[in-house]
Protein backbone atom coordinates (compact mmCIF):
# COMPACT_ATOMS: atom_id res chain seq x y z
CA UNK A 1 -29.26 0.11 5.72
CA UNK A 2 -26.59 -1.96 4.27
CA UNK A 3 -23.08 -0.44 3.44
CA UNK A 4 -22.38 0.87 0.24
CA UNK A 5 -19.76 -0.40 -2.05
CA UNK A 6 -17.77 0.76 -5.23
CA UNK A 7 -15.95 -2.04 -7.43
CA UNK A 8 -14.47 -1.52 -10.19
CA UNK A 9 -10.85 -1.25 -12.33
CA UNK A 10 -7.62 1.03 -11.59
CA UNK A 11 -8.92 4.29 -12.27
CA UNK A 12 -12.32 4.37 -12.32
CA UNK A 13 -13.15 6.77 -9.61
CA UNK A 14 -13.99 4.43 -6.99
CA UNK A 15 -12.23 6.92 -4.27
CA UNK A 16 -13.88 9.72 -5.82
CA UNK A 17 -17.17 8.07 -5.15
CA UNK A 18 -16.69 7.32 -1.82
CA UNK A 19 -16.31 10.95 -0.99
CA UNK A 20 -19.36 12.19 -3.00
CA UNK A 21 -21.69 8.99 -0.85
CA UNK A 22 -19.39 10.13 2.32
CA UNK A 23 -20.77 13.95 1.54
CA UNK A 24 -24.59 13.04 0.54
CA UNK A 25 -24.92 11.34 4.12
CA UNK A 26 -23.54 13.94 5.64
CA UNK A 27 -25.65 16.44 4.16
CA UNK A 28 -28.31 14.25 5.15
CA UNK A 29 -27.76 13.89 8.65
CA UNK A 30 -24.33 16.29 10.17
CA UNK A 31 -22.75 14.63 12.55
CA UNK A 32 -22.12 16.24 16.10
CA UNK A 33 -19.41 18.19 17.33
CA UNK A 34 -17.41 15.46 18.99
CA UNK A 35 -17.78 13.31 15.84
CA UNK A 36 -15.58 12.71 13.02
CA UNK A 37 -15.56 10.41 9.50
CA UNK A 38 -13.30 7.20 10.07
CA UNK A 39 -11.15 6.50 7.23
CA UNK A 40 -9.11 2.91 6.91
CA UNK A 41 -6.83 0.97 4.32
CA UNK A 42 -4.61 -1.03 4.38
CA UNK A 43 -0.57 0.77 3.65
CA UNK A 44 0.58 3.72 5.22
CA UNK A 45 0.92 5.09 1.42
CA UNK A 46 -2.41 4.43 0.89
CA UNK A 47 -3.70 6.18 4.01
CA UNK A 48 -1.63 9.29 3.36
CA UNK A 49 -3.13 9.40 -0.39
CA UNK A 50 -6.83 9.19 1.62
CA UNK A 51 -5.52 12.02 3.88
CA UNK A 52 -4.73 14.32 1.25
CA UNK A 53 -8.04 13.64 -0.27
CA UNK A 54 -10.45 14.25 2.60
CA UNK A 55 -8.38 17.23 3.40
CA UNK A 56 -8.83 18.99 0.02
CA UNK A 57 -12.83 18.17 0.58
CA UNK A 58 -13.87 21.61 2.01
CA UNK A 59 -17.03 19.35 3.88
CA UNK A 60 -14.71 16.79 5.18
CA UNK A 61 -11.49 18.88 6.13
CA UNK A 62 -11.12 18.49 9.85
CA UNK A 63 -13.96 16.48 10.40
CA UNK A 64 -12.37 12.89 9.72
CA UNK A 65 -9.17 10.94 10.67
CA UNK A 66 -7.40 8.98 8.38
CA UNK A 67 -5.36 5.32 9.62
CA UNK A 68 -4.40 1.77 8.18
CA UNK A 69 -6.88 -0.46 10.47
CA UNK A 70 -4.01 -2.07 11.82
CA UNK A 71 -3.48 0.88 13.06
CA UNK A 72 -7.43 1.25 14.10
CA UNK A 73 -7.36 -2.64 15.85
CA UNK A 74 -4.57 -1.49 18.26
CA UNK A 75 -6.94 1.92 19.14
CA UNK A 76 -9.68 -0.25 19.96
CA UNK A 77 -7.98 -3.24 21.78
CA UNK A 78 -6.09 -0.79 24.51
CA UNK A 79 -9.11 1.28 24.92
CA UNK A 80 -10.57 -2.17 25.75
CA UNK A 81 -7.80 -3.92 26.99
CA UNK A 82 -9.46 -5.33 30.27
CA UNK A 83 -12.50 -6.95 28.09
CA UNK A 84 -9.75 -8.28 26.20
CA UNK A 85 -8.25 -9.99 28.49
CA UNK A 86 -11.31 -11.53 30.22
CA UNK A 87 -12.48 -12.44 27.15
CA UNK A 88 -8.65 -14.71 26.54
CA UNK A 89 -8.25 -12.57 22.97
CA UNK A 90 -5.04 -13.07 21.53
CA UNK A 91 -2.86 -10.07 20.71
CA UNK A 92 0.76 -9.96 19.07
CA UNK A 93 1.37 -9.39 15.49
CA UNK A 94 -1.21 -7.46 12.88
CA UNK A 95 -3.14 -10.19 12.23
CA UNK A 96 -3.61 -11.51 15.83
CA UNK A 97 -4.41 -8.00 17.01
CA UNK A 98 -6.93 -7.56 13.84
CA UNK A 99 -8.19 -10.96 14.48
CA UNK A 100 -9.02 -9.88 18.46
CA UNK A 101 -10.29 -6.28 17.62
CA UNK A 102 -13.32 -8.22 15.06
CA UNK A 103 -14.16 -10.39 18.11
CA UNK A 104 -14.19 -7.04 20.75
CA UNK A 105 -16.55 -5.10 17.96
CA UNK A 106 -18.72 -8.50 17.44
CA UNK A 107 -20.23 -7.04 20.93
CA UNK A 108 -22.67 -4.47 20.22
CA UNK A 109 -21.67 -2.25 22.86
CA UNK A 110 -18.11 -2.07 21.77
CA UNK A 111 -19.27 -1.71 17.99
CA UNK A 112 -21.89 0.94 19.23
CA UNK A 113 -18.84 2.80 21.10
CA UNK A 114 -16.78 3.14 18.34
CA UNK A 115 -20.12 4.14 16.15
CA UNK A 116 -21.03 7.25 18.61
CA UNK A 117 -17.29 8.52 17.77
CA UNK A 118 -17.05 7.43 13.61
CA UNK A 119 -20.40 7.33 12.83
CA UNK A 120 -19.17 7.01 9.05
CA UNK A 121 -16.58 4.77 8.14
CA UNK A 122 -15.04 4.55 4.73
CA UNK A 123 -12.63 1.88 3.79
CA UNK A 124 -10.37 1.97 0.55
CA UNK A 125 -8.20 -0.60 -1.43
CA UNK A 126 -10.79 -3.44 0.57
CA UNK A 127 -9.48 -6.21 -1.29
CA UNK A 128 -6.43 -6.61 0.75
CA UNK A 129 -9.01 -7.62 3.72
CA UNK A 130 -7.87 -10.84 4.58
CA UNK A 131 -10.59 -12.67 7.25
CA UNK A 132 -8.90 -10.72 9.86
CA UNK A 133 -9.31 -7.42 8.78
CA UNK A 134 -12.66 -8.40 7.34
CA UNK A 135 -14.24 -9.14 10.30
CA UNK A 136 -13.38 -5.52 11.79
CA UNK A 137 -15.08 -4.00 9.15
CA UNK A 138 -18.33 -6.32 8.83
CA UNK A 139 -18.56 -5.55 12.94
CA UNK A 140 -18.76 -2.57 11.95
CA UNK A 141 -21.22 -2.21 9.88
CA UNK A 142 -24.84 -2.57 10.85
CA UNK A 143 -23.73 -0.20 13.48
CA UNK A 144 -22.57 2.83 11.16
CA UNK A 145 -22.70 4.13 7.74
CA UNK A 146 -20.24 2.05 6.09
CA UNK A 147 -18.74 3.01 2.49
CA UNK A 148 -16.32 0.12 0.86
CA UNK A 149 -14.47 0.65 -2.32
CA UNK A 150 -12.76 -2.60 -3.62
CA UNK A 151 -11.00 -4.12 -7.05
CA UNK A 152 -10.62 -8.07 -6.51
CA UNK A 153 -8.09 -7.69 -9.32
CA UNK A 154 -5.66 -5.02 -7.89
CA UNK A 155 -4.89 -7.67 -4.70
CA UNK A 156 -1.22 -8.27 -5.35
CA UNK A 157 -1.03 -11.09 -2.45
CA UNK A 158 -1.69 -14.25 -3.74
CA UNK A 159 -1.86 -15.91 0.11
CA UNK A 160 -4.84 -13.77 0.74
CA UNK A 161 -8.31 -15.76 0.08
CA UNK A 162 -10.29 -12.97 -1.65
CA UNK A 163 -13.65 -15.33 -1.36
CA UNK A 164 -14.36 -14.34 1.89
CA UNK A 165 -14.17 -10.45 0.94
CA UNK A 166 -16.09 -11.06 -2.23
CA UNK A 167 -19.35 -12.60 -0.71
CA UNK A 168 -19.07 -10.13 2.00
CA UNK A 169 -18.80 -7.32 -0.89
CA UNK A 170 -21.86 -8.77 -2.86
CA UNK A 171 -24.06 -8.48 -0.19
CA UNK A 172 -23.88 -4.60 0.00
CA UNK A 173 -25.55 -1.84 -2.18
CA UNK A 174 -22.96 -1.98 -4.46
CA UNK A 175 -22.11 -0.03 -7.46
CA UNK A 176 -20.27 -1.46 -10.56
CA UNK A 177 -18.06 1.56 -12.05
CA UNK A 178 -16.74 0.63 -15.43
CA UNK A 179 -15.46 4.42 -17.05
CA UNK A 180 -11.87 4.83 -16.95
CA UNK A 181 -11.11 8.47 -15.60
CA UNK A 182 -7.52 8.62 -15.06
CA UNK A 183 -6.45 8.39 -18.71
CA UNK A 184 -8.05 8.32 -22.42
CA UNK A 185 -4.89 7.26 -23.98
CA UNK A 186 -6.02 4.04 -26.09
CA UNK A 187 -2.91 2.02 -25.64
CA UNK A 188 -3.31 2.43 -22.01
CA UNK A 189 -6.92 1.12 -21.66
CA UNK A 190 -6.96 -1.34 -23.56
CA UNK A 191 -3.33 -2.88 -21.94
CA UNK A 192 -5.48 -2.60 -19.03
CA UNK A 193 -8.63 -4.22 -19.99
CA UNK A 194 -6.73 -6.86 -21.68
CA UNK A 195 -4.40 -8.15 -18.83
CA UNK A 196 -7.76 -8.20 -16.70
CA UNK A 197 -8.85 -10.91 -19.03
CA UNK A 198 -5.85 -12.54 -18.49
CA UNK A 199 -4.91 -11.69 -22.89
CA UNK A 200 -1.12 -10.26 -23.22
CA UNK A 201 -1.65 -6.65 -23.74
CA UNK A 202 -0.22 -4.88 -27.20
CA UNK A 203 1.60 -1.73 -27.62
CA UNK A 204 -0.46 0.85 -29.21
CA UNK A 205 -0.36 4.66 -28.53
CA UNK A 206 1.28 5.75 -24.86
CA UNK A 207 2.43 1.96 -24.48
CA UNK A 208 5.41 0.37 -25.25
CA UNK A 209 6.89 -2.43 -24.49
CA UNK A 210 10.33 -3.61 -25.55
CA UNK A 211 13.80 -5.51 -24.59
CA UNK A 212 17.31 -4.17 -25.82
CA UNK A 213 20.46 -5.82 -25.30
CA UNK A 214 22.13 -5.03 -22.21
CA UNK A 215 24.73 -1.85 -22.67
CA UNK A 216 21.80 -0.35 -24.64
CA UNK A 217 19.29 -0.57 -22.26
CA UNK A 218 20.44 2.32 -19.89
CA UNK A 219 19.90 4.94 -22.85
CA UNK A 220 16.62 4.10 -23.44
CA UNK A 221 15.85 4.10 -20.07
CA UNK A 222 17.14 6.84 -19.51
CA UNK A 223 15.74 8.80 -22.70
CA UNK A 224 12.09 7.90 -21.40
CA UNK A 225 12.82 9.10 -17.91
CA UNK A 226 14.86 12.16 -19.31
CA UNK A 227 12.29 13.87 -22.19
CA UNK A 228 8.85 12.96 -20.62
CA UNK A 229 7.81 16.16 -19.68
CA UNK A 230 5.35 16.05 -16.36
CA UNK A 231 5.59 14.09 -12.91
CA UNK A 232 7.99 10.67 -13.56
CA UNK A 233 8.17 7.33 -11.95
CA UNK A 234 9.88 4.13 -12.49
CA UNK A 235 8.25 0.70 -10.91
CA UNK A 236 9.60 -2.98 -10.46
CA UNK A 237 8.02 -5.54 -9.34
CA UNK A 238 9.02 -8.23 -7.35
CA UNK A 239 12.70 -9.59 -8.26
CA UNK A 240 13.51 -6.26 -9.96
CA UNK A 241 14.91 -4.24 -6.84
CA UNK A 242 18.43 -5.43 -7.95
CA UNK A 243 18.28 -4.55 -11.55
CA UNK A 244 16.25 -1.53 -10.73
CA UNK A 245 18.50 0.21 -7.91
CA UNK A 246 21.82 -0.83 -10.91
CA UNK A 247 19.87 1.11 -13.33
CA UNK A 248 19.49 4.33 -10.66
CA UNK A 249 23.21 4.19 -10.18
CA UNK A 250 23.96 3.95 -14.35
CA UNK A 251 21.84 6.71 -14.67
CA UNK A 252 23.25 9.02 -12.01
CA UNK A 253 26.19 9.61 -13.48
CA UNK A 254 24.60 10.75 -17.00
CA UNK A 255 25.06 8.81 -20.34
CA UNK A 256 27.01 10.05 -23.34
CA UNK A 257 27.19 8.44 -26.49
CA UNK A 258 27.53 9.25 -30.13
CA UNK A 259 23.92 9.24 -30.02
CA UNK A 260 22.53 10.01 -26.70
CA UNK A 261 23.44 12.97 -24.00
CA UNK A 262 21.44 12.50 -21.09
CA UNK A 263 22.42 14.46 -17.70
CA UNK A 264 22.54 12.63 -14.75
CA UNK A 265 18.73 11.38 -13.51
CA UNK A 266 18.42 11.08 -9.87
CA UNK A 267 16.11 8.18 -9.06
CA UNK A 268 15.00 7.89 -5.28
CA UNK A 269 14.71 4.62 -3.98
CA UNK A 270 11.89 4.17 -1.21
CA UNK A 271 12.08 1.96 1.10
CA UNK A 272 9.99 -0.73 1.84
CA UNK A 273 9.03 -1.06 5.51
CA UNK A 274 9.62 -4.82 5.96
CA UNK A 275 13.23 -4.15 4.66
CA UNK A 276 13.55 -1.94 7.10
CA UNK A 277 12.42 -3.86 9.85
CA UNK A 278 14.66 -6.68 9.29
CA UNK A 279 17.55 -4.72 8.84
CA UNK A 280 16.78 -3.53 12.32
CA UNK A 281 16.39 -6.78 13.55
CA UNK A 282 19.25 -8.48 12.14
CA UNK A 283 20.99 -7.38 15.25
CA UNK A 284 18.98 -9.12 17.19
CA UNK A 285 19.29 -12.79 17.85
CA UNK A 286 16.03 -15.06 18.31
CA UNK A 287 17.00 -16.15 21.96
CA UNK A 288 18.06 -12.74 23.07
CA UNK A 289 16.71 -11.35 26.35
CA UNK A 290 18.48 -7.53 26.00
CA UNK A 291 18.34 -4.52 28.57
CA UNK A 292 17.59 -1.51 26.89
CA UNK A 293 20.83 0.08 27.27
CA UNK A 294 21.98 -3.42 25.20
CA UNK A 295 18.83 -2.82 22.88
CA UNK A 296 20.57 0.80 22.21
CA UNK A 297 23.72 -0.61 21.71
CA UNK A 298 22.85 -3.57 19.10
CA UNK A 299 21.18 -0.57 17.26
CA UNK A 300 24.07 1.62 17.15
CA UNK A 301 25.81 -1.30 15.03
CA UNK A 302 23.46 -0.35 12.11
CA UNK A 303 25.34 1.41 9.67
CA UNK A 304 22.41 3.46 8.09
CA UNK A 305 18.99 3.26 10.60
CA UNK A 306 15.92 4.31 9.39
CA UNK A 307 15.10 7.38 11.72
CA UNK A 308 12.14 5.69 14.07
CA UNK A 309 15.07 3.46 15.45
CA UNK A 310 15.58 6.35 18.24
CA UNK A 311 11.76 5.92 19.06
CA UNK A 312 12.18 2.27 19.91
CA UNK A 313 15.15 2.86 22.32
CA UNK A 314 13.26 5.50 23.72
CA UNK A 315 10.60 3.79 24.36
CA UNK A 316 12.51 0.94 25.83
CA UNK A 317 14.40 3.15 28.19
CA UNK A 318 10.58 4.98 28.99
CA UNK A 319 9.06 1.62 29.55
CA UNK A 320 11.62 0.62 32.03
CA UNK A 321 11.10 4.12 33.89
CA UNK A 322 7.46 3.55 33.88
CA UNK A 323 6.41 0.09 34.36
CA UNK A 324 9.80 -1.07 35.52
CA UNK A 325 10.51 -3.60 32.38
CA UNK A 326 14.35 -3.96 32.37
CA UNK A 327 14.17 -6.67 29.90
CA UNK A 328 12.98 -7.24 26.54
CA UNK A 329 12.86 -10.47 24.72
CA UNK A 330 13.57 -11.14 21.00
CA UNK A 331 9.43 -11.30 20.06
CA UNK A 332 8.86 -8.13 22.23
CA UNK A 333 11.36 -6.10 20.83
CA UNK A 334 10.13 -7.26 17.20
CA UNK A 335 6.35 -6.28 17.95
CA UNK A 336 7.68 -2.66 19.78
CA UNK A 337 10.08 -2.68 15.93
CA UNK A 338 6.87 -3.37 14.58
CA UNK A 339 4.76 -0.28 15.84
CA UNK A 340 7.52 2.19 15.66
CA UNK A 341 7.96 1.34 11.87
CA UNK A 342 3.92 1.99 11.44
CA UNK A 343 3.89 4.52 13.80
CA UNK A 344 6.24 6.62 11.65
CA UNK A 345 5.47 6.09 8.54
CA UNK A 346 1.96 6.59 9.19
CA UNK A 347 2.61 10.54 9.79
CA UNK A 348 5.91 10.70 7.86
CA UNK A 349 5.73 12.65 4.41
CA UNK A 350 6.91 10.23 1.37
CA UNK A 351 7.85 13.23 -0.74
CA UNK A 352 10.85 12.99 -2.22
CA UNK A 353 13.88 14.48 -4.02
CA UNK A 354 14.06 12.89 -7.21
CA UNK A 355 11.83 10.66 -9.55
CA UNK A 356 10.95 7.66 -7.20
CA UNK A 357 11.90 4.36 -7.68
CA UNK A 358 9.41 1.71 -6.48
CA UNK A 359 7.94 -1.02 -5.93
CA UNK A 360 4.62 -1.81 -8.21
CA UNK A 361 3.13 -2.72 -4.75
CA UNK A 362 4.60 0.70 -3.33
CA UNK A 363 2.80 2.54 -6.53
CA UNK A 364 -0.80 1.36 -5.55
CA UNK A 365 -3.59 4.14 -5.27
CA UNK A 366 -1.14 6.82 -7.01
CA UNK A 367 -0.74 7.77 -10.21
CA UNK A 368 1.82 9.83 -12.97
CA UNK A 369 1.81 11.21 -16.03
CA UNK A 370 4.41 8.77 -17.67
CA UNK A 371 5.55 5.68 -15.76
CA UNK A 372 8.59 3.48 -16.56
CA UNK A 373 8.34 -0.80 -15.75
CA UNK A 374 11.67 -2.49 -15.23
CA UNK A 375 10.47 -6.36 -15.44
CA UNK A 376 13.66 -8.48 -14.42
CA UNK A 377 13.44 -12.39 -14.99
CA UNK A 378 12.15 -14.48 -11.86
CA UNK A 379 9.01 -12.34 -11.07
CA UNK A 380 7.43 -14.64 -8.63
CA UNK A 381 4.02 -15.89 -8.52
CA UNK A 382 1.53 -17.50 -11.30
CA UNK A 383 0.45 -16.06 -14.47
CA UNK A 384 -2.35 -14.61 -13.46
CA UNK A 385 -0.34 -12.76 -10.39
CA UNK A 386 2.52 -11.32 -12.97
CA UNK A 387 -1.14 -10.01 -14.85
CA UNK A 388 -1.90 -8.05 -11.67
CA UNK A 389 1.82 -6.88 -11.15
CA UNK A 390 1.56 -5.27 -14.95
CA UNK A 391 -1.55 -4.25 -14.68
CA UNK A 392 -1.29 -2.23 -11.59
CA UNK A 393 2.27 -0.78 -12.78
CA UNK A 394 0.79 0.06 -16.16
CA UNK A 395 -2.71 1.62 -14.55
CA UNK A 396 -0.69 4.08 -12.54
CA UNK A 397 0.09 6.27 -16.06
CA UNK A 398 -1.85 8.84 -16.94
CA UNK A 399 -0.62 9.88 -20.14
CA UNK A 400 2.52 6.94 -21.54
CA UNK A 401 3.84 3.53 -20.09
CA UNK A 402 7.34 2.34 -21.18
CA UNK A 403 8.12 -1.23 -20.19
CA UNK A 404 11.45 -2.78 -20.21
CA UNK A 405 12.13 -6.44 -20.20
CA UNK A 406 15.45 -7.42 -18.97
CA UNK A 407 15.57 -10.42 -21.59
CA UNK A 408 14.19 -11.40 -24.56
CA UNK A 409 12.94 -14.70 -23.45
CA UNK A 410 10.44 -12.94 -20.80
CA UNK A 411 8.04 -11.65 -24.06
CA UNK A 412 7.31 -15.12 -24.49
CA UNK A 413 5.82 -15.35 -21.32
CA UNK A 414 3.24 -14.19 -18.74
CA UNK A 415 2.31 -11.75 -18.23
CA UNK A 416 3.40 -10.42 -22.26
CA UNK A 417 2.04 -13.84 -23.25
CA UNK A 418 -0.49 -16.48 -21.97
CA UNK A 419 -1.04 -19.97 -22.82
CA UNK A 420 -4.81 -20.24 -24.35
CA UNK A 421 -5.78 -23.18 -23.17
């Protein structure tokens, strides 16, 4: 049969549907002992979100594993290592190792192998499948019972080529979901459906959008983080970390004023794993052939390493034990970087302390009751990206949206305005 696929806007249930189709063919036909539901997407933030879910679903709880298929490509090309090799596939960064997993499961009896363990696969936030990642899942699929859920709109990377996905997509049994679940709150809808059309959205009720001059800002900001009453966030998109993390530190010392008293907010700041990763590597110079007792010493320079950094000395100092490798070049040490980064914060909890402070591509696939948008000049990208940007910052509130523009200028433009023609 061909896979089944869910499209539709932020909201709409399109992960609760997958679960419900994942449960009907499972009460159709159990699966055996040894066999388990495969889950993939495409963050670590997004995969932890899909763990939570299948392991509140009393039919699904311990009977399915949750990974990014990154994650999934690496499982399948060292299980088949030796065919991969024979065969001359290519392996090295994400999309290399994505790229040489599709060609391993374009065999049958790889695809079949991986079947007889997952023989349901469900894959979330799909429109982020760039040709690479595509082809896993389309090897995949006249081999298991394959469940896609996908929103061309909510793809935030305007290098990936969405065609590709989108033909793919249309040629499943796919459902068109158009009922907004995650909020009834007019302003909020129709900010959403608007900006999908590419039409500058309009405050209305739980929306607002608004610039104030520069020492006023803060107190705003801070009154909408301070007196909503339920969970909190505050987004920026790209360009905004600077104005964003200045308005965490304002706002941690409290604001007083004639009009205002407002205790101090703590706003967490997560981290984005690419920072990370070059911070790491910054010690590192491109022609650099270290040992790994040099490897450990470059990385005690850091002043503030994330916490996997002890994994990848480790695992330096293991491989040399092991295999004998005394010496790691520049490339090798950024792909073993690489894995411990997504190794860790594949299992590591992104609860926090605070009301987090993140990026709009950080916030996909979760949601708040009120959310707070910090839009800086320079976003980057065209019009129609800066649409997406709001529109997945705005689609993450349940209940109100506050946007702040840092000038006045920027509501004469995209995304707050378009050009007609």
């Amino acid at each position: 049969m061909p896979f089944r696929g869910f499209e539709g806007p932020a909201g709409s249930g399109k992960t609760h549907r997958l679960m419900e189709s994942v449960g009907e063919r499972l009460a159709q036909e159990a699966m055996l002992p040894h066999q388990k539901v495969l889950a993939l997407t495409f963050m670590h933030g997004s995969r932890r979100r899909l763990d939570e879910e299948l392991r509140l679903n009393p039919l699904l709880r311990g009977k399915s594993v949750a990974m990014t298929i990154d994650s999934f490509a690496l499982q399948v090309l060292t299980r088949w290592r030796s065919l991969a090799a024979a065969l001359g596939l290519e392996t090295g960064d994400f999309n290399a190792n994505c790229n040489s997993c599709g060609q391993l499961l374009e065999n049958p009896q790889v695809a079949r192998w991986v079947a007889r363990s997952y023989p349901v696969i469900l894959v979330d936030e799909a429109q982020e499948l760039a040709p690479p990642r595509l082809r896993i899942v389309s090897a995949l699929a006249p081999h298991a019972s394959v469940f896609v859920a996908a929103d061309e709109f909510q793809c935030l990377n305007e290098e990936i080529d969405t065609g590709p996905f989108m033909e793919w997509f249309q040629g499943g049994d796919t459902t068109q979901l158009n009922h907004i679940h995650r909020t009834a709150v007019a302003g909020l809808l129709n900010a959403g459906a608007n900006l999908r059309q590419l039409v500058a959205p309009a405050a209305g009720p739980g929306l607002t959008i608004n610039y104030y001059y520069k020492n006023y800002a803060p107190f705003r900001i801070g009154a909408a983080i301070h007196y909503a009453q339920g969970t909190r966030a505050v987004l920026f998109p790209p360009a905004g970390r600077d104005w964003a993390e200045a308005i965490a530190q304002r706002l941690s010392q409290g604001l007083h004023s004639a009009t205002y008293n407002i205790p101090p907010i703590r706003l967490i700041l997560e981290p984005h794993a690419s920072d990370e990763i070059a911070a790491v590597m910054a010690v590192v110079g491109d022609g650099d052939v270290l040992t790994p007792a040099q490897v450990a010493e470059r990385f005690a320079q850091l002043e503030n390493p994330p916490r996997w950094v002890s994994q990848v000395t480790a695992a330096a100092f293991q491989s040399m034990i092991r295999q004998g490798k005394t010496l790691w070049t520049a490339p090798e040490l950024g792909a073993l970087v690489d894995r411990k980064a997504a190794s860790f914060r594949a299992h590591a909890s992104d609860r926090v302390r605070g009301i987090p402070l993140l990026g709009i591509h950080q916030a996909k696939n979760r949601q708040f009751d009120h959310v707070v948008i910090l839009w800086p000049h320079g976003v980057p990208g065209s019009d129609e990206l800066r649409a997406r940007l709001l529109y997945n910052g705005i689609t993450r509130a349940r209940r109100t949206c506050k946007v702040f523009v840092r000038g006045q200028n920027l509501l004469q433009q995209a995304p707050f305005v378009f050009n007609a023609a």
